[in-house]
Protein backbone atom coordinates (compact mmCIF):
# COMPACT_ATOMS: atom_id res chain seq x y z
CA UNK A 1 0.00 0.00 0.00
CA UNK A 2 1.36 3.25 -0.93
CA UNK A 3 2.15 5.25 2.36
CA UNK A 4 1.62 9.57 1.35
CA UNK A 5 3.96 11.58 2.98
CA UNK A 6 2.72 13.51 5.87
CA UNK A 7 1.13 16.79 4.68
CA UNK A 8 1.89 18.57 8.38
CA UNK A 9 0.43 22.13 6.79
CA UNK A 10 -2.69 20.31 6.60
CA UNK A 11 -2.09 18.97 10.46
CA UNK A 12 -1.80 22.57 11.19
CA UNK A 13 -5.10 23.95 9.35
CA UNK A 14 -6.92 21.48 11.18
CA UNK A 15 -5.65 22.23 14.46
CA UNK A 16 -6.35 26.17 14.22
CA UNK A 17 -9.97 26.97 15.00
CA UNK A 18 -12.00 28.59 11.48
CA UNK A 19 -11.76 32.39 13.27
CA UNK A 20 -8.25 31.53 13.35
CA UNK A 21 -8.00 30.42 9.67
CA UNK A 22 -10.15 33.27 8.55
CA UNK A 23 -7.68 35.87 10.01
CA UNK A 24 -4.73 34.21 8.40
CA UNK A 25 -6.29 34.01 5.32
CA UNK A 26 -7.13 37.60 5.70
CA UNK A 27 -3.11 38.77 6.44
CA UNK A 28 -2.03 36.38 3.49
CA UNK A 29 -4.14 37.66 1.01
CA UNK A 30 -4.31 41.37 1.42
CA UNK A 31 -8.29 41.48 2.94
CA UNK A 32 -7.56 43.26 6.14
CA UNK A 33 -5.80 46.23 3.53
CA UNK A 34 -8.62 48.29 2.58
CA UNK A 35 -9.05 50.14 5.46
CA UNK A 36 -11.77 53.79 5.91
CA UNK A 37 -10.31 56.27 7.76
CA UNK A 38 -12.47 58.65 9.39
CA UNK A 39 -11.68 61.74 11.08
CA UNK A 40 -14.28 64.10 13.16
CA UNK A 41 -13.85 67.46 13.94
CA UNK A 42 -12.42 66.67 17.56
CA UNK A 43 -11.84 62.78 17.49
CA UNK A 44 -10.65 59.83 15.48
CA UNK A 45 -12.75 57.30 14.29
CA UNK A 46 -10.53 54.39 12.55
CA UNK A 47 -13.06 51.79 10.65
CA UNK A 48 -11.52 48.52 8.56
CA UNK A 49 -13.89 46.99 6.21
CA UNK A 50 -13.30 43.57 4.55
CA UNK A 51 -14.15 44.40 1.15
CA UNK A 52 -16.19 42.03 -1.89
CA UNK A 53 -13.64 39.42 -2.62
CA UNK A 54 -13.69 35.95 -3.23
CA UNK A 55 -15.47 33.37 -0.75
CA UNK A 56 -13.06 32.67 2.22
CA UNK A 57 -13.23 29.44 3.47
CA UNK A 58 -12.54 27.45 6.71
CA UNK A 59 -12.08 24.06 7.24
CA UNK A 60 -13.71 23.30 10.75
CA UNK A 61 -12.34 20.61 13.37
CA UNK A 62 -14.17 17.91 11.89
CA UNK A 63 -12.66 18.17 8.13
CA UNK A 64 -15.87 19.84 6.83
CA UNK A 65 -15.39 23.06 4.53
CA UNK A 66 -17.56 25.78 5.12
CA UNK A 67 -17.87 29.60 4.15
CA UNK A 68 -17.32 31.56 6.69
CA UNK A 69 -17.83 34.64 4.02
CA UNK A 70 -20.73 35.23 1.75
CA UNK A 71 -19.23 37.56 -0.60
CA UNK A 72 -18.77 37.25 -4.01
CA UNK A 73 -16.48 38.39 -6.86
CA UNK A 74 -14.80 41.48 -8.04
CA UNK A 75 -10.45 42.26 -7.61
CA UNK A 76 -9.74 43.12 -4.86
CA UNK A 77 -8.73 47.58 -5.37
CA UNK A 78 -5.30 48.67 -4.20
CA UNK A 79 -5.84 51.50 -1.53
CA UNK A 80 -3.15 54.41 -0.79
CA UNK A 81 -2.94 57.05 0.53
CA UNK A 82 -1.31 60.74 0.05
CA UNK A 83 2.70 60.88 1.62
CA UNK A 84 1.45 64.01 2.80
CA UNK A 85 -1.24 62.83 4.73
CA UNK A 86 -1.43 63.11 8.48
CA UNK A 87 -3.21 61.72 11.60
CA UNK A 88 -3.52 63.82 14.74
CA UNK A 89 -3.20 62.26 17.74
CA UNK A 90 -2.97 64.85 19.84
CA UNK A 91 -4.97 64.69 23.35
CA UNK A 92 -7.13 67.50 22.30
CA UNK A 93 -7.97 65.37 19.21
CA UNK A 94 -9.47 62.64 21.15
CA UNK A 95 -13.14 63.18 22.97
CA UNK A 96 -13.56 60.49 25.26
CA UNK A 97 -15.79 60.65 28.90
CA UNK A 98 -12.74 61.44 30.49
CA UNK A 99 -12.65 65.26 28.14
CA UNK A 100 -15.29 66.80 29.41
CA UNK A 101 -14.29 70.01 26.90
CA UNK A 102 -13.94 67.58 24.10
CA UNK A 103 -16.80 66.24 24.39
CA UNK A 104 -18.46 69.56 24.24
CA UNK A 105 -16.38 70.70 21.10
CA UNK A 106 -17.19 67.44 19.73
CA UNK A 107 -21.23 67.81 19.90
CA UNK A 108 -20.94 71.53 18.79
CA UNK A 109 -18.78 70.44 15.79
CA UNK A 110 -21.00 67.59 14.69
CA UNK A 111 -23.91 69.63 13.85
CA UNK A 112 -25.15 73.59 14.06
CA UNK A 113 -25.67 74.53 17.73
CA UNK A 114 -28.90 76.07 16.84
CA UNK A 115 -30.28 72.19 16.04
CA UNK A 116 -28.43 70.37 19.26
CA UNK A 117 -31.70 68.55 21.32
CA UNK A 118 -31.63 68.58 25.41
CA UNK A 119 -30.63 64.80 25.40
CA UNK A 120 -27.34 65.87 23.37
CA UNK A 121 -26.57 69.37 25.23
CA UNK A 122 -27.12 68.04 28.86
CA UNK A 123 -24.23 67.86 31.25
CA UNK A 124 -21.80 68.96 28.32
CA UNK A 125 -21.22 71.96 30.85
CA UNK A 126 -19.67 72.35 34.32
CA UNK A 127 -21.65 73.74 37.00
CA UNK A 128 -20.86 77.36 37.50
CA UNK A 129 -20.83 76.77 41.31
CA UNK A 130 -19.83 73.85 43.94
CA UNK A 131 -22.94 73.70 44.35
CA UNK A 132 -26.05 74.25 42.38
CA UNK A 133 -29.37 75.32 43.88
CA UNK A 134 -31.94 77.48 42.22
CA UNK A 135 -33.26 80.61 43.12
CA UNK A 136 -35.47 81.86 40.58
CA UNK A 137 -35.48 79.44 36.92
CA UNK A 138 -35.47 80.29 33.63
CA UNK A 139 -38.39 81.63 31.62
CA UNK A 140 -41.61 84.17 32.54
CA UNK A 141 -42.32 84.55 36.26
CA UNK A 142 -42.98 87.19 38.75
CA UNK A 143 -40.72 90.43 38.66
CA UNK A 144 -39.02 90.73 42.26
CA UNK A 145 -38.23 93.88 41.21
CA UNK A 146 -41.45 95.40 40.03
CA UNK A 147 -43.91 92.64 41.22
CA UNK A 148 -45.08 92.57 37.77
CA UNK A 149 -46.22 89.91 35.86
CA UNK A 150 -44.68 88.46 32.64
CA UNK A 151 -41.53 89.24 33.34
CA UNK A 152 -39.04 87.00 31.06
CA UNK A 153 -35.97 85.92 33.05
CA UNK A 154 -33.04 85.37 30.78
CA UNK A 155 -31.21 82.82 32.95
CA UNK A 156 -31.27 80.77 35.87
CA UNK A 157 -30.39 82.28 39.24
CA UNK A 158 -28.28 80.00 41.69
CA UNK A 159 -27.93 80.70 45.42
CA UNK A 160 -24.91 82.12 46.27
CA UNK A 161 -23.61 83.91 49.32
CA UNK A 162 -21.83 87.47 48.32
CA UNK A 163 -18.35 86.13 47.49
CA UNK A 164 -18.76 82.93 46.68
CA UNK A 165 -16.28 80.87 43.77
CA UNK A 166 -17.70 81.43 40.16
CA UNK A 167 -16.26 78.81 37.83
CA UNK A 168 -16.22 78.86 34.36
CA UNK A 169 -18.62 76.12 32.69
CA UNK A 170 -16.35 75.62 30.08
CA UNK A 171 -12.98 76.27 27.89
CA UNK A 172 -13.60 79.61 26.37
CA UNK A 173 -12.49 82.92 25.28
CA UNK A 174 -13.85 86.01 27.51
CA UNK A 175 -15.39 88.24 25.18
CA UNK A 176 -16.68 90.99 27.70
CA UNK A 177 -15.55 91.60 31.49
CA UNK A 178 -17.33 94.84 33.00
CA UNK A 179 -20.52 96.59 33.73
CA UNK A 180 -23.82 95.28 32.02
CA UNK A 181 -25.27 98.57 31.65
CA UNK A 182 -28.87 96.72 31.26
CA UNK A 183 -29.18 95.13 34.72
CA UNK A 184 -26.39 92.78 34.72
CA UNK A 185 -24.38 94.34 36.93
CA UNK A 186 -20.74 93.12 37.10
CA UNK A 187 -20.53 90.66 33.87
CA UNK A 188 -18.49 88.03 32.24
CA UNK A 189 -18.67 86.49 29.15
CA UNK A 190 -17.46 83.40 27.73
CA UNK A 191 -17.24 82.14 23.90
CA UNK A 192 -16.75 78.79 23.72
CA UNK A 193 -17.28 78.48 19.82
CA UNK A 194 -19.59 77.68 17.54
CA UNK A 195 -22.36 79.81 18.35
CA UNK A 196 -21.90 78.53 22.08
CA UNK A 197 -22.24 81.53 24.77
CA UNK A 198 -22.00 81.73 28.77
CA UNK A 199 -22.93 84.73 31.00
CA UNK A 200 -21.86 85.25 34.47
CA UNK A 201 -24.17 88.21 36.08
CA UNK A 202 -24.20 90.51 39.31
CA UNK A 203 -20.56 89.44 40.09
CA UNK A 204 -18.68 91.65 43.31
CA UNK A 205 -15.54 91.12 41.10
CA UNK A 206 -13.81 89.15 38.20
CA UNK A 207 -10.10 88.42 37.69
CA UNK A 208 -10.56 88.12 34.11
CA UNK A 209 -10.03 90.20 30.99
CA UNK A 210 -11.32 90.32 27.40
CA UNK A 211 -9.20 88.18 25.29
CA UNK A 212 -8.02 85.84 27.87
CA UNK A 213 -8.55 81.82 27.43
CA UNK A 214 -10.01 80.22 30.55
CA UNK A 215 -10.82 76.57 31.05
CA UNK A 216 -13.60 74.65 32.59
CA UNK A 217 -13.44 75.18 36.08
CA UNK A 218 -11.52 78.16 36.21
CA UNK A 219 -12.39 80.90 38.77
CA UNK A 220 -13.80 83.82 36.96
CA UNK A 221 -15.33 85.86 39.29
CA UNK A 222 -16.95 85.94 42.63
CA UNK A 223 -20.67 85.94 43.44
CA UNK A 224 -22.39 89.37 44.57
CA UNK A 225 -25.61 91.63 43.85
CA UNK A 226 -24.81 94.41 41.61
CA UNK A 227 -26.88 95.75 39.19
CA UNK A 228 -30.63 95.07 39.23
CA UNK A 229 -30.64 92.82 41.93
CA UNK A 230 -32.68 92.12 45.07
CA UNK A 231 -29.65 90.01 46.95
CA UNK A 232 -26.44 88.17 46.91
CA UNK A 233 -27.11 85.23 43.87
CA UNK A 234 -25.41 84.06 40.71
CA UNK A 235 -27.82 84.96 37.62
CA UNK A 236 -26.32 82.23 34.79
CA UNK A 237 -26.97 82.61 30.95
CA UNK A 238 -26.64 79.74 27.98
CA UNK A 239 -26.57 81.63 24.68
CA UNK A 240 -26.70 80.07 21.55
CA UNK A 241 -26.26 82.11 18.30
CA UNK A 242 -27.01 85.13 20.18
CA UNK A 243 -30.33 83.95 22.15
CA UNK A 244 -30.86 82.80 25.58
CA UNK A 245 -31.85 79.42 26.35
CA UNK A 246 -32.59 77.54 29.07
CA UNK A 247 -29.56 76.73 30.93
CA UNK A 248 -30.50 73.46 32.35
CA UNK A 249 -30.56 71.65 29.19
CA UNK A 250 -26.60 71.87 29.38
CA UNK A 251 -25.87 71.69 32.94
């Protein structure tokens, strides 16, 4: 009886599980190469797709042959890419849960701020004090000041002792530091891009200028009751494109 030499490669195939087969197959014959590369605004999104290509099979442990594959035809396309091209991997690049502000920067980037719905925008900003409790919310109510009805309160007021810690809610350029000539009192601003506006009102002081970057958390100012105010609070505004909304659906 003729005895056939030992085909050990075969030993080997049998051994390795089909995943296993499928990814060698896959480095031998150039599968794994077409690769998308997608980068957002703030983050980097790497996707590898296994493109059309012939059936890949894989022989499982009891000798049968199956397709672990259902694709069919066409060459497989050679995919390059530009010398010139560049990936940034920068920490700033990268939103995770960990980057609060990138996360932010991320969701403003993605689409127009005007269009961003409360389950996005919520929590993307830091609270504005150690601790948050409301005074007087956001939208119509009574005038303290006149008593009058239908009085349209631009932000949400936050209890806050005369002196007391403001922080900034997030990484931002200070657009205006000084006196809010139309009841604001002492006033900072802070641009954090993209339409993306907060206001810090009735402040006893600031220790910030115009111009200056600050970054979430950041001590801006200190609470007080200047300007059309009945008492020591922290009136806080959300702008976007130029118009006050509710802060709560960010904080």
């Amino acid at each position: 009886m003729e005895v056939r030499p030992r085909d050990t490669e075969r030993q080997v195939r049998r051994r390795k599980s089909p995943l296993r087969q499928v990814a060698d197959f896959a480095a031998a014959s150039g599968v794994g190469q077409k690769a998308g590369v997608a980068l957002a605004a703030t983050g980097l999104a790497l996707t590898v797709g296994l493109p059309a290509t012939s059936p890949v099979m894989a022989t499982s442990e009891s000798g049968q042959t199956e397709s672990a594959l259902a694709v069919s035809g066409g060459s497989q396309p050679e995919v390059s890419a530009a010398a010139s091209a560049k990936i940034d991997f920068s920490r700033a690049a990268v939103a995770t849960a960990a980057d609060p502000d990138g996360k932010l920067k991320q969701l403003l980037s993605a689409q127009s701020v005007g269009s961003i719905q409360r389950a996005s925008s919520v929590g993307t900003l830091a609270s504005p004090l150690d601790s948050l409790v409301t005074a007087s919310p956001f939208g119509y109510r009574v005038s303290p000041l006149t008593g009058g009805t239908g009085d349209f309160h631009r932000g949400q007021d936050f209890v806050a002792q005369c002196g007391t810690a403001v922080h900034a809610a997030a990484t931002g350029k200070v657009t205006f530091a000084g006196w809010h000539e139309y009841g604001g009192g002492n006033r900072v601003v802070v641009d954090h891009g993209n339409g993306l506006e907060t206001t810090y009102n009735h402040l006893s002081s600031f220790n910030v200028k115009v111009g200056q970057t600050v970054t979430r958390g950041d001590t801006v100012a200190l609470s007080g009751t200047t300007g059309a105010s009945t008492g020591c609070h922290l009136h806080f505004e959300v702008q976007v494109n130029g118009e006050v909304v509710d802060p709560m659906g960010w904080l």
